[in-house]
PDB file of N, CA and C in Angstrom:
ATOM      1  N   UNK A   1      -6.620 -10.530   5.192  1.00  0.00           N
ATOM      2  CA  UNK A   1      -5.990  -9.642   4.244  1.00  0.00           C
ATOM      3  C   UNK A   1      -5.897  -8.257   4.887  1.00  0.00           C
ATOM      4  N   UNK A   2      -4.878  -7.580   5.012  1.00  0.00           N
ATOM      5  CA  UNK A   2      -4.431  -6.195   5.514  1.00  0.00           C
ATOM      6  C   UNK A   2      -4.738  -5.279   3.958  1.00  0.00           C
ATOM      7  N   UNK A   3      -5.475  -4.422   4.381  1.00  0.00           N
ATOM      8  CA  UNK A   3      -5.621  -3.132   3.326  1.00  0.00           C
ATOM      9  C   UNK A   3      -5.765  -1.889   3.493  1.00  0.00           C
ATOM     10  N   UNK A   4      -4.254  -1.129   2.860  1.00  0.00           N
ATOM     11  CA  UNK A   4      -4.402   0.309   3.875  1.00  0.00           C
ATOM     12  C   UNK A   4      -4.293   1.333   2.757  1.00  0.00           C
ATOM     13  N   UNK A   5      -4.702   2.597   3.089  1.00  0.00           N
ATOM     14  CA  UNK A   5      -4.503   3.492   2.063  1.00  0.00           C
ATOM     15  C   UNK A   5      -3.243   4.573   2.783  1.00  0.00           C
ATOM     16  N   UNK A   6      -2.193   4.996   1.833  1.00  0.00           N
ATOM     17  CA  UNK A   6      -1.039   5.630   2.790  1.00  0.00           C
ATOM     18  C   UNK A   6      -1.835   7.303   1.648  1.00  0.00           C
ATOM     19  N   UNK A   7      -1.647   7.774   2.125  1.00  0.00           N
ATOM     20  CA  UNK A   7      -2.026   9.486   1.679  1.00  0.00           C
ATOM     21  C   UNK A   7      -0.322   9.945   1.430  1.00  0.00           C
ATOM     22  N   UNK A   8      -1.015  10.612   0.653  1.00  0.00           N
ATOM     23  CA  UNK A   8       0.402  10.821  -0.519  1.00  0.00           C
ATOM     24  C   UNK A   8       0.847  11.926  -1.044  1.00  0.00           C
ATOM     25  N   UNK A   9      -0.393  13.141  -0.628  1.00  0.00           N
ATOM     26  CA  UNK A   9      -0.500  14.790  -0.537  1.00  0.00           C
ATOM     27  C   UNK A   9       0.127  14.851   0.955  1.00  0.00           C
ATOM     28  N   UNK A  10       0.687  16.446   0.882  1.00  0.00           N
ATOM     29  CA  UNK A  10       1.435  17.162   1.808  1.00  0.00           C
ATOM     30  C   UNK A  10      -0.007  17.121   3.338  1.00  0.00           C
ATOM     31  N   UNK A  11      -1.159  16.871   3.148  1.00  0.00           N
ATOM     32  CA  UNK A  11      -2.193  17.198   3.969  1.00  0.00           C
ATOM     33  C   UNK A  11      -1.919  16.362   5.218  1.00  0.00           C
ATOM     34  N   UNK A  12      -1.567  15.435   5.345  1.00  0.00           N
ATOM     35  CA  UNK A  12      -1.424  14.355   6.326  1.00  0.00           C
ATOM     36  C   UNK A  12      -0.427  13.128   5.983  1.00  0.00           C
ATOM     37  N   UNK A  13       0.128  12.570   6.791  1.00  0.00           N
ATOM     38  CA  UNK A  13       1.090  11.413   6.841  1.00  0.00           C
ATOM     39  C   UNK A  13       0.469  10.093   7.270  1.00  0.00           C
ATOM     40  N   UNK A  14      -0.464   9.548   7.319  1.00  0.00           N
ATOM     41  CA  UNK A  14      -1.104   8.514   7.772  1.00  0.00           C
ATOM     42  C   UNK A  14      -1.458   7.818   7.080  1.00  0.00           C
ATOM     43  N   UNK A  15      -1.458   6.333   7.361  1.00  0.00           N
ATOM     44  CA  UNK A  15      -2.078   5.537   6.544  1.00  0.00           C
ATOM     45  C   UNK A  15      -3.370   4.973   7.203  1.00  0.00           C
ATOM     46  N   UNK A  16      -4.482   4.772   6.641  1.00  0.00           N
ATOM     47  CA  UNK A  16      -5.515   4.646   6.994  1.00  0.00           C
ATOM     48  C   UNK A  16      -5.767   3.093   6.736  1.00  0.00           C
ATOM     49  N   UNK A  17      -6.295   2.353   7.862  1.00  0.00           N
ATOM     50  CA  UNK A  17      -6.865   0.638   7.686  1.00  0.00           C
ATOM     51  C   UNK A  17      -8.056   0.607   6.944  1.00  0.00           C
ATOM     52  N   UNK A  18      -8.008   0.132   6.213  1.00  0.00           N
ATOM     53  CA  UNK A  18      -9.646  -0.316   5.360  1.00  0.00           C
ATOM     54  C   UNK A  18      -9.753  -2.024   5.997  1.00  0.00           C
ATOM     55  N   UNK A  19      -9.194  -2.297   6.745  1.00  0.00           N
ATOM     56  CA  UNK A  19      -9.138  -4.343   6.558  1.00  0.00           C
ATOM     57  C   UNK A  19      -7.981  -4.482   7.388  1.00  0.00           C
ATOM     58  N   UNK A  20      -7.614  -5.229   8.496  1.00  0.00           N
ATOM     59  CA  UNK A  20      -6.485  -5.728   8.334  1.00  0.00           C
ATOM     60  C   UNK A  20      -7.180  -6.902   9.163  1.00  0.00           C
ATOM     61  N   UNK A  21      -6.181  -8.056   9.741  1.00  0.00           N
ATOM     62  CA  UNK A  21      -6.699  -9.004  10.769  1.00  0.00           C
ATOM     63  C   UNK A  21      -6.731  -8.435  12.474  1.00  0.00           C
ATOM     64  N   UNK A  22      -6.483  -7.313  12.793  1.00  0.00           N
ATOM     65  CA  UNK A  22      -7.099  -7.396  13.738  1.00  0.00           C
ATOM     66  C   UNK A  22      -7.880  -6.463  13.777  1.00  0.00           C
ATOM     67  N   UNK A  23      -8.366  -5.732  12.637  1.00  0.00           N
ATOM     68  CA  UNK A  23      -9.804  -4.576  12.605  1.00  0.00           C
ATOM     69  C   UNK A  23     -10.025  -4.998  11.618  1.00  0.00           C
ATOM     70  N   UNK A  24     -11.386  -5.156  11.200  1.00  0.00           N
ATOM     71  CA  UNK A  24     -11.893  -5.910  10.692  1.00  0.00           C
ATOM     72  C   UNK A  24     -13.823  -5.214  10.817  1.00  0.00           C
ATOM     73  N   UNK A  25     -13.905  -4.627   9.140  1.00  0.00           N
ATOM     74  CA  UNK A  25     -15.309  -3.373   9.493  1.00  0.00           C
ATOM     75  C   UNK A  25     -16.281  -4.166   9.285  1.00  0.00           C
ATOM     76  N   UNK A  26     -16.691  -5.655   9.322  1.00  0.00           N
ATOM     77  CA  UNK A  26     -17.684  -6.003   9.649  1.00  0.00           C
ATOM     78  C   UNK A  26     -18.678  -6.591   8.365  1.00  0.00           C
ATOM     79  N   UNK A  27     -18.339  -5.407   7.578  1.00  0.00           N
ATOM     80  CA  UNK A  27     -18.768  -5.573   6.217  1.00  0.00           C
ATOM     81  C   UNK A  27     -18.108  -5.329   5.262  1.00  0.00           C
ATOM     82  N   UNK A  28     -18.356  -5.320   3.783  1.00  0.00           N
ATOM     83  CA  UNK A  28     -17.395  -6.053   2.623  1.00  0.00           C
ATOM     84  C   UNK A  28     -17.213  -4.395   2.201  1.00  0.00           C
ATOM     85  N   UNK A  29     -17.849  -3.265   2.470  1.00  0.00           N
ATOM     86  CA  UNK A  29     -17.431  -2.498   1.943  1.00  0.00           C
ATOM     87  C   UNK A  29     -17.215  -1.090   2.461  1.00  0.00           C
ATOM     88  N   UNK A  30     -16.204  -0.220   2.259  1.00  0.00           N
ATOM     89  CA  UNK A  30     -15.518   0.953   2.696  1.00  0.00           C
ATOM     90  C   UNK A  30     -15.552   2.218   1.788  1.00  0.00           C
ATOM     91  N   UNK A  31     -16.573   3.472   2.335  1.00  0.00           N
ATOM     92  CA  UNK A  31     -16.968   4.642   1.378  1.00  0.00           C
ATOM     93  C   UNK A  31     -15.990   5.326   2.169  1.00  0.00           C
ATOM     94  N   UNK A  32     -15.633   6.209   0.911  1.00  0.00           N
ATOM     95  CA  UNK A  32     -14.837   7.304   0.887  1.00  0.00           C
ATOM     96  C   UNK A  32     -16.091   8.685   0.161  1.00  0.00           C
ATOM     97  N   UNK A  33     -15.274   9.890   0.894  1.00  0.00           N
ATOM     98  CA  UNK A  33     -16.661  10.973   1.222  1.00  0.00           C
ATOM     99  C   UNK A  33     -16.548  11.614   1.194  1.00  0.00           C
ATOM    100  N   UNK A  34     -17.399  12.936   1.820  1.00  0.00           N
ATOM    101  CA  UNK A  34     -17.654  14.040   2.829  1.00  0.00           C
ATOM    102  C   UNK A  34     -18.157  13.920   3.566  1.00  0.00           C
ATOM    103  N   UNK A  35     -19.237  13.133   3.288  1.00  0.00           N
ATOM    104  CA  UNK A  35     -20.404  13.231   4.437  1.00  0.00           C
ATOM    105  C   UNK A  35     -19.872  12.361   5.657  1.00  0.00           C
ATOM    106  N   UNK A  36     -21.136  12.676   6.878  1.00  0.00           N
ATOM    107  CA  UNK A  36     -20.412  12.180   8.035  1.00  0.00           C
ATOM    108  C   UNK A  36     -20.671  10.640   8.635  1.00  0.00           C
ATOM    109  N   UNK A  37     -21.315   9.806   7.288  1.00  0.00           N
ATOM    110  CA  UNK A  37     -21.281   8.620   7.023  1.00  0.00           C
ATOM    111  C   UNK A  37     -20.386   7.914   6.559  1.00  0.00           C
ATOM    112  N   UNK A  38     -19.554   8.751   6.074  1.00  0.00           N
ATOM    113  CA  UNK A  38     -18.271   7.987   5.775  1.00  0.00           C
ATOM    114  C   UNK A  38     -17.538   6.944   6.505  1.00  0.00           C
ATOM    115  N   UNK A  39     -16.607   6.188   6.323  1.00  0.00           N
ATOM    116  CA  UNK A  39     -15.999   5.500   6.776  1.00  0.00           C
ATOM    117  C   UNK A  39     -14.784   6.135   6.805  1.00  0.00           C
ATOM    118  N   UNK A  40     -14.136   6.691   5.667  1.00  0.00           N
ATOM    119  CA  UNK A  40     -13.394   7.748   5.515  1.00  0.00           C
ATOM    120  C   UNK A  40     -13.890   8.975   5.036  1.00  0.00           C
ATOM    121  N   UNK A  41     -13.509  10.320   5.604  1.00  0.00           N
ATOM    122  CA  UNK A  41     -14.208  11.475   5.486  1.00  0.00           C
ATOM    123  C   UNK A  41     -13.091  12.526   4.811  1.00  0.00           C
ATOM    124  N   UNK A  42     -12.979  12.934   3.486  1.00  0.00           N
ATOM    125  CA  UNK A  42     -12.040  13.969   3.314  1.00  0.00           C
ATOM    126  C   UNK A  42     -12.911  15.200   3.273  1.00  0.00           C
ATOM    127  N   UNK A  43     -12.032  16.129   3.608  1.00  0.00           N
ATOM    128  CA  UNK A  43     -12.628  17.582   3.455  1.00  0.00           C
ATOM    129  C   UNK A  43     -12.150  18.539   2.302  1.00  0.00           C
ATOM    130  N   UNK A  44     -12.549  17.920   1.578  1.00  0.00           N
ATOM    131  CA  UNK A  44     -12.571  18.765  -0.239  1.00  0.00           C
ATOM    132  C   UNK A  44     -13.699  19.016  -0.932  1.00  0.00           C
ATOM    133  N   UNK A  45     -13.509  19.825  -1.297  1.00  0.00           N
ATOM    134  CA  UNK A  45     -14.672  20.768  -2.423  1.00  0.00           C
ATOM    135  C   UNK A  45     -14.294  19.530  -3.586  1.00  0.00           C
ATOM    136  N   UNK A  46     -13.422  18.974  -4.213  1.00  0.00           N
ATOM    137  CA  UNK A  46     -13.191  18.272  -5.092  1.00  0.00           C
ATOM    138  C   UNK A  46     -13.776  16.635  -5.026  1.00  0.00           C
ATOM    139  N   UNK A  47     -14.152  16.347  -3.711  1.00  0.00           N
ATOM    140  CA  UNK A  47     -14.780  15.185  -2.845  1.00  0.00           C
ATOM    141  C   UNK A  47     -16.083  15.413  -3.188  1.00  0.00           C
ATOM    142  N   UNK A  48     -17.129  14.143  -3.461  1.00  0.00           N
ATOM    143  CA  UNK A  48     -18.324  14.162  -3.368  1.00  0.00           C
ATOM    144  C   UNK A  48     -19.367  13.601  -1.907  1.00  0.00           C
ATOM    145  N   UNK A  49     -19.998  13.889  -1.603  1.00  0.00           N
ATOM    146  CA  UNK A  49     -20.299  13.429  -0.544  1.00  0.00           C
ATOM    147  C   UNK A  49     -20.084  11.730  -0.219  1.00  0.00           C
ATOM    148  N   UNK A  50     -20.557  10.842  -1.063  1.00  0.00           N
ATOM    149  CA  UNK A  50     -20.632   9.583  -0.979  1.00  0.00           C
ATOM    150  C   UNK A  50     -19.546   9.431  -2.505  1.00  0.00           C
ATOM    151  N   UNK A  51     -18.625   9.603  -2.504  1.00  0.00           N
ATOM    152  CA  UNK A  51     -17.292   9.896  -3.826  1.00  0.00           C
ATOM    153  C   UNK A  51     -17.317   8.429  -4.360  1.00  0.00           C
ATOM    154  N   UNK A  52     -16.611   7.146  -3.624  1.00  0.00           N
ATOM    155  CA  UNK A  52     -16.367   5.823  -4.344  1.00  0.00           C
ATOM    156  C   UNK A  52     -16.357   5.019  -3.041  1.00  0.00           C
ATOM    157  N   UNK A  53     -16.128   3.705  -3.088  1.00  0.00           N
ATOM    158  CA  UNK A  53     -16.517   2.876  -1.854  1.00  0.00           C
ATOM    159  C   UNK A  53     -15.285   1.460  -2.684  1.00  0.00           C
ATOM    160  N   UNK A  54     -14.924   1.239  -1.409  1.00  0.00           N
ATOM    161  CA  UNK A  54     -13.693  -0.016  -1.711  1.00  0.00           C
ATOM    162  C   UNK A  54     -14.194  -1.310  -1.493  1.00  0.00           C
ATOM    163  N   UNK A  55     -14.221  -2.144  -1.841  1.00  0.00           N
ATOM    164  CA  UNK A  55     -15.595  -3.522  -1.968  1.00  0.00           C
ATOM    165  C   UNK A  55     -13.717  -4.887  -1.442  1.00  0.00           C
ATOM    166  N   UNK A  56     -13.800  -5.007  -0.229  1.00  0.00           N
ATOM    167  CA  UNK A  56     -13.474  -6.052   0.286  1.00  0.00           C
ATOM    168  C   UNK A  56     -13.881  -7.633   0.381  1.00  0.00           C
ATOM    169  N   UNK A  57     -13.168  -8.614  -0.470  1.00  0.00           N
ATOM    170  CA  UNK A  57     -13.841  -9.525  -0.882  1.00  0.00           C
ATOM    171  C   UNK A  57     -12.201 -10.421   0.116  1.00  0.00           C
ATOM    172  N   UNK A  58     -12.631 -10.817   1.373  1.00  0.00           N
ATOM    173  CA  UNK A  58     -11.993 -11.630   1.916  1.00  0.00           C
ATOM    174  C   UNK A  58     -11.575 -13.041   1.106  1.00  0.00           C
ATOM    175  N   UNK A  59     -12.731 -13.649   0.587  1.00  0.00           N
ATOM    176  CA  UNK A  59     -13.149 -15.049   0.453  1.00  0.00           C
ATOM    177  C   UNK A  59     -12.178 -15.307  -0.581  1.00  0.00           C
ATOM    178  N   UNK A  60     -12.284 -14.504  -1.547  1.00  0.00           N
ATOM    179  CA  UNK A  60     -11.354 -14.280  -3.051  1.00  0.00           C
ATOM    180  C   UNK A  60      -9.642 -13.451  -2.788  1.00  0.00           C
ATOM    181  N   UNK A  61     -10.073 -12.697  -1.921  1.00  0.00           N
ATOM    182  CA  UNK A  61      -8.943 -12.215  -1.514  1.00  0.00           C
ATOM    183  C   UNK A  61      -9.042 -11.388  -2.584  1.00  0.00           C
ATOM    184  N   UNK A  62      -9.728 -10.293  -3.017  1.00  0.00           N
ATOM    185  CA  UNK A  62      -9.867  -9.190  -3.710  1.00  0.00           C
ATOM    186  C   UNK A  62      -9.869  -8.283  -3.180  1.00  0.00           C
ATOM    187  N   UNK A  63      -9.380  -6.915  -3.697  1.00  0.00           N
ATOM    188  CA  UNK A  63      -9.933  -5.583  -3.033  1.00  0.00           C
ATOM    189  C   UNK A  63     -10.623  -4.637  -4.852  1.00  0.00           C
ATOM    190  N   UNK A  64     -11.356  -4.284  -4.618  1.00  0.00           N
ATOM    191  CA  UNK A  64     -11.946  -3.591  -5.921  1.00  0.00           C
ATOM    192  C   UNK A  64     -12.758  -2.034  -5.417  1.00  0.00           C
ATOM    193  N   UNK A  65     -12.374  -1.059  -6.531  1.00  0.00           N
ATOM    194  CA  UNK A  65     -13.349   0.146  -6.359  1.00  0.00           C
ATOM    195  C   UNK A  65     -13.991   0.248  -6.837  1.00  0.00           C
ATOM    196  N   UNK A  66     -15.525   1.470  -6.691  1.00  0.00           N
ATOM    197  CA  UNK A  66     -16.380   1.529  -7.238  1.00  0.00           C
ATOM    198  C   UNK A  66     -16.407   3.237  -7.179  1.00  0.00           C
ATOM    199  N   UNK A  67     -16.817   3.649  -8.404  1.00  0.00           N
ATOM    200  CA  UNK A  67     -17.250   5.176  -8.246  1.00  0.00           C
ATOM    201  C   UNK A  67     -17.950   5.544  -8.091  1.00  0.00           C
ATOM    202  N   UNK A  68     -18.952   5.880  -7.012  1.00  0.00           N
ATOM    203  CA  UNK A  68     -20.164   5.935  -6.781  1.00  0.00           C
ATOM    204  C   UNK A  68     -21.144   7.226  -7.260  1.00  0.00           C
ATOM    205  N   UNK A  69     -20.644   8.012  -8.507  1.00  0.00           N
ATOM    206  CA  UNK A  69     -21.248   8.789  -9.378  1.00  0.00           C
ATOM    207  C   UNK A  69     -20.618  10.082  -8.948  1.00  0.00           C
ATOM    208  N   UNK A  70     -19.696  10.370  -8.592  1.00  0.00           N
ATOM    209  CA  UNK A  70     -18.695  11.480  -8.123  1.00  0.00           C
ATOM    210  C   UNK A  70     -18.661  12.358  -9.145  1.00  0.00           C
ATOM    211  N   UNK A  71     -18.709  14.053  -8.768  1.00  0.00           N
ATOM    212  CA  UNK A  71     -18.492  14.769  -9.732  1.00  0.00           C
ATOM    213  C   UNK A  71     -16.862  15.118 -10.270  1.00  0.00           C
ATOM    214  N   UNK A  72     -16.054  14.681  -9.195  1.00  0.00           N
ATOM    215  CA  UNK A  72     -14.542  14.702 -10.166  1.00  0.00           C
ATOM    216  C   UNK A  72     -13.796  13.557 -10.328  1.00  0.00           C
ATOM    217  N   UNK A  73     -14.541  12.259 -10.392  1.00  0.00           N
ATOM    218  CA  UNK A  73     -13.951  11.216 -10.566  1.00  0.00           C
ATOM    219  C   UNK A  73     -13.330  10.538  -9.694  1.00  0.00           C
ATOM    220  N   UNK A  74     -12.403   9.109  -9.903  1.00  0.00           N
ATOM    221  CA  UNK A  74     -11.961   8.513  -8.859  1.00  0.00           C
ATOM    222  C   UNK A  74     -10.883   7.438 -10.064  1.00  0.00           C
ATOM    223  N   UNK A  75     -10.128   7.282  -9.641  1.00  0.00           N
ATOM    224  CA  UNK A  75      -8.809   7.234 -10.727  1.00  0.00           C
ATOM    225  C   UNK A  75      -7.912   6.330 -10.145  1.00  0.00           C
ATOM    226  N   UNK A  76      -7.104   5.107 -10.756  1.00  0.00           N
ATOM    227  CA  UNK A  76      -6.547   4.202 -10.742  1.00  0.00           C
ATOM    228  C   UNK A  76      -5.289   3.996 -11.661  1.00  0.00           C
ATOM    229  N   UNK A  77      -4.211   4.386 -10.978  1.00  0.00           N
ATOM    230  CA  UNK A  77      -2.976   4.596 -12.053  1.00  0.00           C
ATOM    231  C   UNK A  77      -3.356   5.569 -13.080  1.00  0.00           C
ATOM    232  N   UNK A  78      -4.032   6.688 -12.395  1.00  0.00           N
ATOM    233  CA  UNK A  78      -4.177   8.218 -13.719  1.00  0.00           C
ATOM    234  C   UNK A  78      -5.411   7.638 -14.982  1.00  0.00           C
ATOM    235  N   UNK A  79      -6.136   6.140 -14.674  1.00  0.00           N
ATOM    236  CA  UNK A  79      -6.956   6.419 -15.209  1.00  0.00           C
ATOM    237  C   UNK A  79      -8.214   5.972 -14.705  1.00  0.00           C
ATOM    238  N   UNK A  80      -9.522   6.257 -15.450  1.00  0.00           N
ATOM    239  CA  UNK A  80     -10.645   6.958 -15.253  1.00  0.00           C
ATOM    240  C   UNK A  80     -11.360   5.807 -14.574  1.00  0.00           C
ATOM    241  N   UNK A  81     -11.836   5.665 -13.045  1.00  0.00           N
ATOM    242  CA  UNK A  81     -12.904   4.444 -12.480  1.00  0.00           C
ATOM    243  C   UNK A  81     -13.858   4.374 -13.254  1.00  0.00           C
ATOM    244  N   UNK A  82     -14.736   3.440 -14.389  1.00  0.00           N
ATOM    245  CA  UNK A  82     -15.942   4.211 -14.902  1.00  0.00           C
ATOM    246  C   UNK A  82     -17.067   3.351 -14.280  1.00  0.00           C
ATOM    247  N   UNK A  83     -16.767   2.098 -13.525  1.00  0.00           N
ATOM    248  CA  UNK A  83     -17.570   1.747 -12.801  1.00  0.00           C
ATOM    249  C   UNK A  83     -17.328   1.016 -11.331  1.00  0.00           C
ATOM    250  N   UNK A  84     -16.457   0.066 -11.720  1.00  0.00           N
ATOM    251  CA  UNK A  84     -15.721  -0.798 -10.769  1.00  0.00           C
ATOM    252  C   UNK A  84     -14.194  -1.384 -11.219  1.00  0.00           C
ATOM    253  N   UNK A  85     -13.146  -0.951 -10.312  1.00  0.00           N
ATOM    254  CA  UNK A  85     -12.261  -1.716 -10.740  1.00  0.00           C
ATOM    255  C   UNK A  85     -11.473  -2.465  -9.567  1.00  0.00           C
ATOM    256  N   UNK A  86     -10.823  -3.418 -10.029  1.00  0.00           N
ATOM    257  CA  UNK A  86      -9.792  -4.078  -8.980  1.00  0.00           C
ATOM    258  C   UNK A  86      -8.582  -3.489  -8.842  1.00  0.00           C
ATOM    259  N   UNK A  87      -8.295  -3.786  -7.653  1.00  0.00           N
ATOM    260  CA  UNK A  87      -6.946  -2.625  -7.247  1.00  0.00           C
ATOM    261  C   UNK A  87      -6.115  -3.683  -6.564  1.00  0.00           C
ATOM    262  N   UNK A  88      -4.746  -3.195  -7.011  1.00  0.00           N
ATOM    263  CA  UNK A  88      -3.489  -4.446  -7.060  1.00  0.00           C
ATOM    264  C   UNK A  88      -2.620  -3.497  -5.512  1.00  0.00           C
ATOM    265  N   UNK A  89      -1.881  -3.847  -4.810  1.00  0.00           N
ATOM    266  CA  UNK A  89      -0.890  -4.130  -4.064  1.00  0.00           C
ATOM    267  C   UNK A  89       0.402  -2.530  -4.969  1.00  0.00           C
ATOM    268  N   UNK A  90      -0.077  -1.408  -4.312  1.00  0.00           N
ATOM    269  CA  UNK A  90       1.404  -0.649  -5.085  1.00  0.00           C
ATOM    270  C   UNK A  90      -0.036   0.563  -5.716  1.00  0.00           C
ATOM    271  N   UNK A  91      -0.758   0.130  -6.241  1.00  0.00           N
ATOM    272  CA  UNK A  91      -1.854   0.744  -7.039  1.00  0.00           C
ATOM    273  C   UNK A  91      -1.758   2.541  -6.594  1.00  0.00           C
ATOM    274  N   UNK A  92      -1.869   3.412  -7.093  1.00  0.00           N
ATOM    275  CA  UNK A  92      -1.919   4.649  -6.910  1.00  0.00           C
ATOM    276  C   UNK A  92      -4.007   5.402  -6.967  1.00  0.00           C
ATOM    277  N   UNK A  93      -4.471   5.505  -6.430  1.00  0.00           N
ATOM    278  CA  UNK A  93      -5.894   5.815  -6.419  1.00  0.00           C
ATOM    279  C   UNK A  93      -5.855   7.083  -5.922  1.00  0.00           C
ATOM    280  N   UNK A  94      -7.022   7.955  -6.892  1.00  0.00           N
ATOM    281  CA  UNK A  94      -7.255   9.280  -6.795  1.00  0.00           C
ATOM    282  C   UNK A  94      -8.630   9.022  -6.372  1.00  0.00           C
ATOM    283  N   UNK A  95      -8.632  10.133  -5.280  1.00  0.00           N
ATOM    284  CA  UNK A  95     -10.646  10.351  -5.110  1.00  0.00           C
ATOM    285  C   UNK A  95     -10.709  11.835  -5.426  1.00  0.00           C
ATOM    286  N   UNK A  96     -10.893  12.088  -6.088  1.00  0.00           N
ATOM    287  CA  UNK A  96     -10.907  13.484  -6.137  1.00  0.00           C
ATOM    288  C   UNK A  96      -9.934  14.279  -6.943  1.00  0.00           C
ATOM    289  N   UNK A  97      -8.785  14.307  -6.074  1.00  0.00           N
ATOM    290  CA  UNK A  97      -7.431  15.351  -5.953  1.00  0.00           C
ATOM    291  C   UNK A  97      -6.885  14.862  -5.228  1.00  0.00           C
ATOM    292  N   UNK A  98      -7.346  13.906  -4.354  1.00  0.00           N
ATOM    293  CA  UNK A  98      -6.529  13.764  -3.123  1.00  0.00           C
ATOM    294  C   UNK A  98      -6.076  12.377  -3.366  1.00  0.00           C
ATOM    295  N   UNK A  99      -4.816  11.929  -3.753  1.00  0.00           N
ATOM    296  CA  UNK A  99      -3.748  10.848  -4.154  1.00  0.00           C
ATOM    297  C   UNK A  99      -3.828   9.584  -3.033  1.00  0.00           C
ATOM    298  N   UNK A 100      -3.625   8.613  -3.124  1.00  0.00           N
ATOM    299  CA  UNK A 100      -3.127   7.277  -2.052  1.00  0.00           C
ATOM    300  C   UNK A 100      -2.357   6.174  -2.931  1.00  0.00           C
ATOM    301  N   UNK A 101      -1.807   5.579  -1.998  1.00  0.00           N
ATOM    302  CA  UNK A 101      -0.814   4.545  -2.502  1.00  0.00           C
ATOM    303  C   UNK A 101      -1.635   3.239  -1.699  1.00  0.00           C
ATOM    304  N   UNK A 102      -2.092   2.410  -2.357  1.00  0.00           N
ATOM    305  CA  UNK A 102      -3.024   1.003  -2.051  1.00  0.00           C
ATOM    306  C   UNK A 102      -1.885  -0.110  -1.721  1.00  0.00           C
ATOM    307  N   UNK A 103      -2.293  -0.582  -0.415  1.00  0.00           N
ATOM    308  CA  UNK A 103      -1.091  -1.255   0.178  1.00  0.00           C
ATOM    309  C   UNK A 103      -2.142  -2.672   0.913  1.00  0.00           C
ATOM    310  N   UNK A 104      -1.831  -3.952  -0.442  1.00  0.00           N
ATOM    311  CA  UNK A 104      -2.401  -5.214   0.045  1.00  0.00           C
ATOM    312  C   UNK A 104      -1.262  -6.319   0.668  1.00  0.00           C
ATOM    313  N   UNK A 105      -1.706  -6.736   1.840  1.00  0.00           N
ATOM    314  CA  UNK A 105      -1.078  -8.149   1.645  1.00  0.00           C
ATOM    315  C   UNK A 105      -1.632  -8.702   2.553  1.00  0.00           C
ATOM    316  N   UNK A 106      -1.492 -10.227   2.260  1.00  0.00           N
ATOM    317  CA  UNK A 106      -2.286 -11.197   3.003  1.00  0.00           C
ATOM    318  C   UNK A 106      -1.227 -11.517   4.400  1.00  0.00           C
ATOM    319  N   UNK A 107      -2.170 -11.371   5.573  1.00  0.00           N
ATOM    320  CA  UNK A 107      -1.659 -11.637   6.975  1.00  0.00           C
ATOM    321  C   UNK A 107      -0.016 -12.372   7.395  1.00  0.00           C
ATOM    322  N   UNK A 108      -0.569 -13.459   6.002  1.00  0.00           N
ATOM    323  CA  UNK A 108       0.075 -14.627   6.565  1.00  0.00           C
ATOM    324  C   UNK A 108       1.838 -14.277   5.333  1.00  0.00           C
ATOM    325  N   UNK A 109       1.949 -13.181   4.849  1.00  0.00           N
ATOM    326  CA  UNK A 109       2.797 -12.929   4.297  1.00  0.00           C
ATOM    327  C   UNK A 109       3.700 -11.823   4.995  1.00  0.00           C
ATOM    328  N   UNK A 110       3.099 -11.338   5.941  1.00  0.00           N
ATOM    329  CA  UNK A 110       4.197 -10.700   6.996  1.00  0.00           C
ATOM    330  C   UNK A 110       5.042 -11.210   7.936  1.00  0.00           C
TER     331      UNK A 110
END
């Protein structure tokens, strides 16, 4: 399963790999941050250090978020993560302030 986040603010043009088949992080799950543990690292005051984490479920072929107790939230189509949610193919996700467009598809569909 390929899973990328495309950034969607004026800050950068990149889309970032969480998953695809030929990178591949080893483990089922991907934090989004500040800190320099991150997997992904944004640099916002609106960012919590350890903000939400993306839970990669190959087996099921899921991708799901989690908010990992963030002080400005983490948001899924404009509404509120309150613990864990699943995230669809198109999905719009906020960490913070800072916007992405959630881009799934399975390998074998390219």
């Amino acid at each position: 399963m390929d899973v990328t986040l495309e950034r969607l603010d004026d800050a950068e043009d990149v889309e970032i790999v969480v998953e695809s088949q030929d990178f591949t992080m080893g483990r089922p799950d991907f934090v989004i941050g500040r800190a320099d543990d991150c997997n992904l690292q944004l640099d916002s005051d609106f960012v919590s250090r350890h903000h939400c984490r993306l839970i990669v479920d190959e087996r099921d072929c899921v991708v799901k978020v989690r908010d990992l107790g963030s002080q400005n939230g983490t948001f899924v189509n404009d509404g509120p993560v309150a613990d864990e949610r699943p995230l669809k193919d198109g999905d719009k996700l906020v960490v913070g302030c800072i916007p992405f467009a959630v881009h799934i598809a399975e390998p074998s569909s390219r």
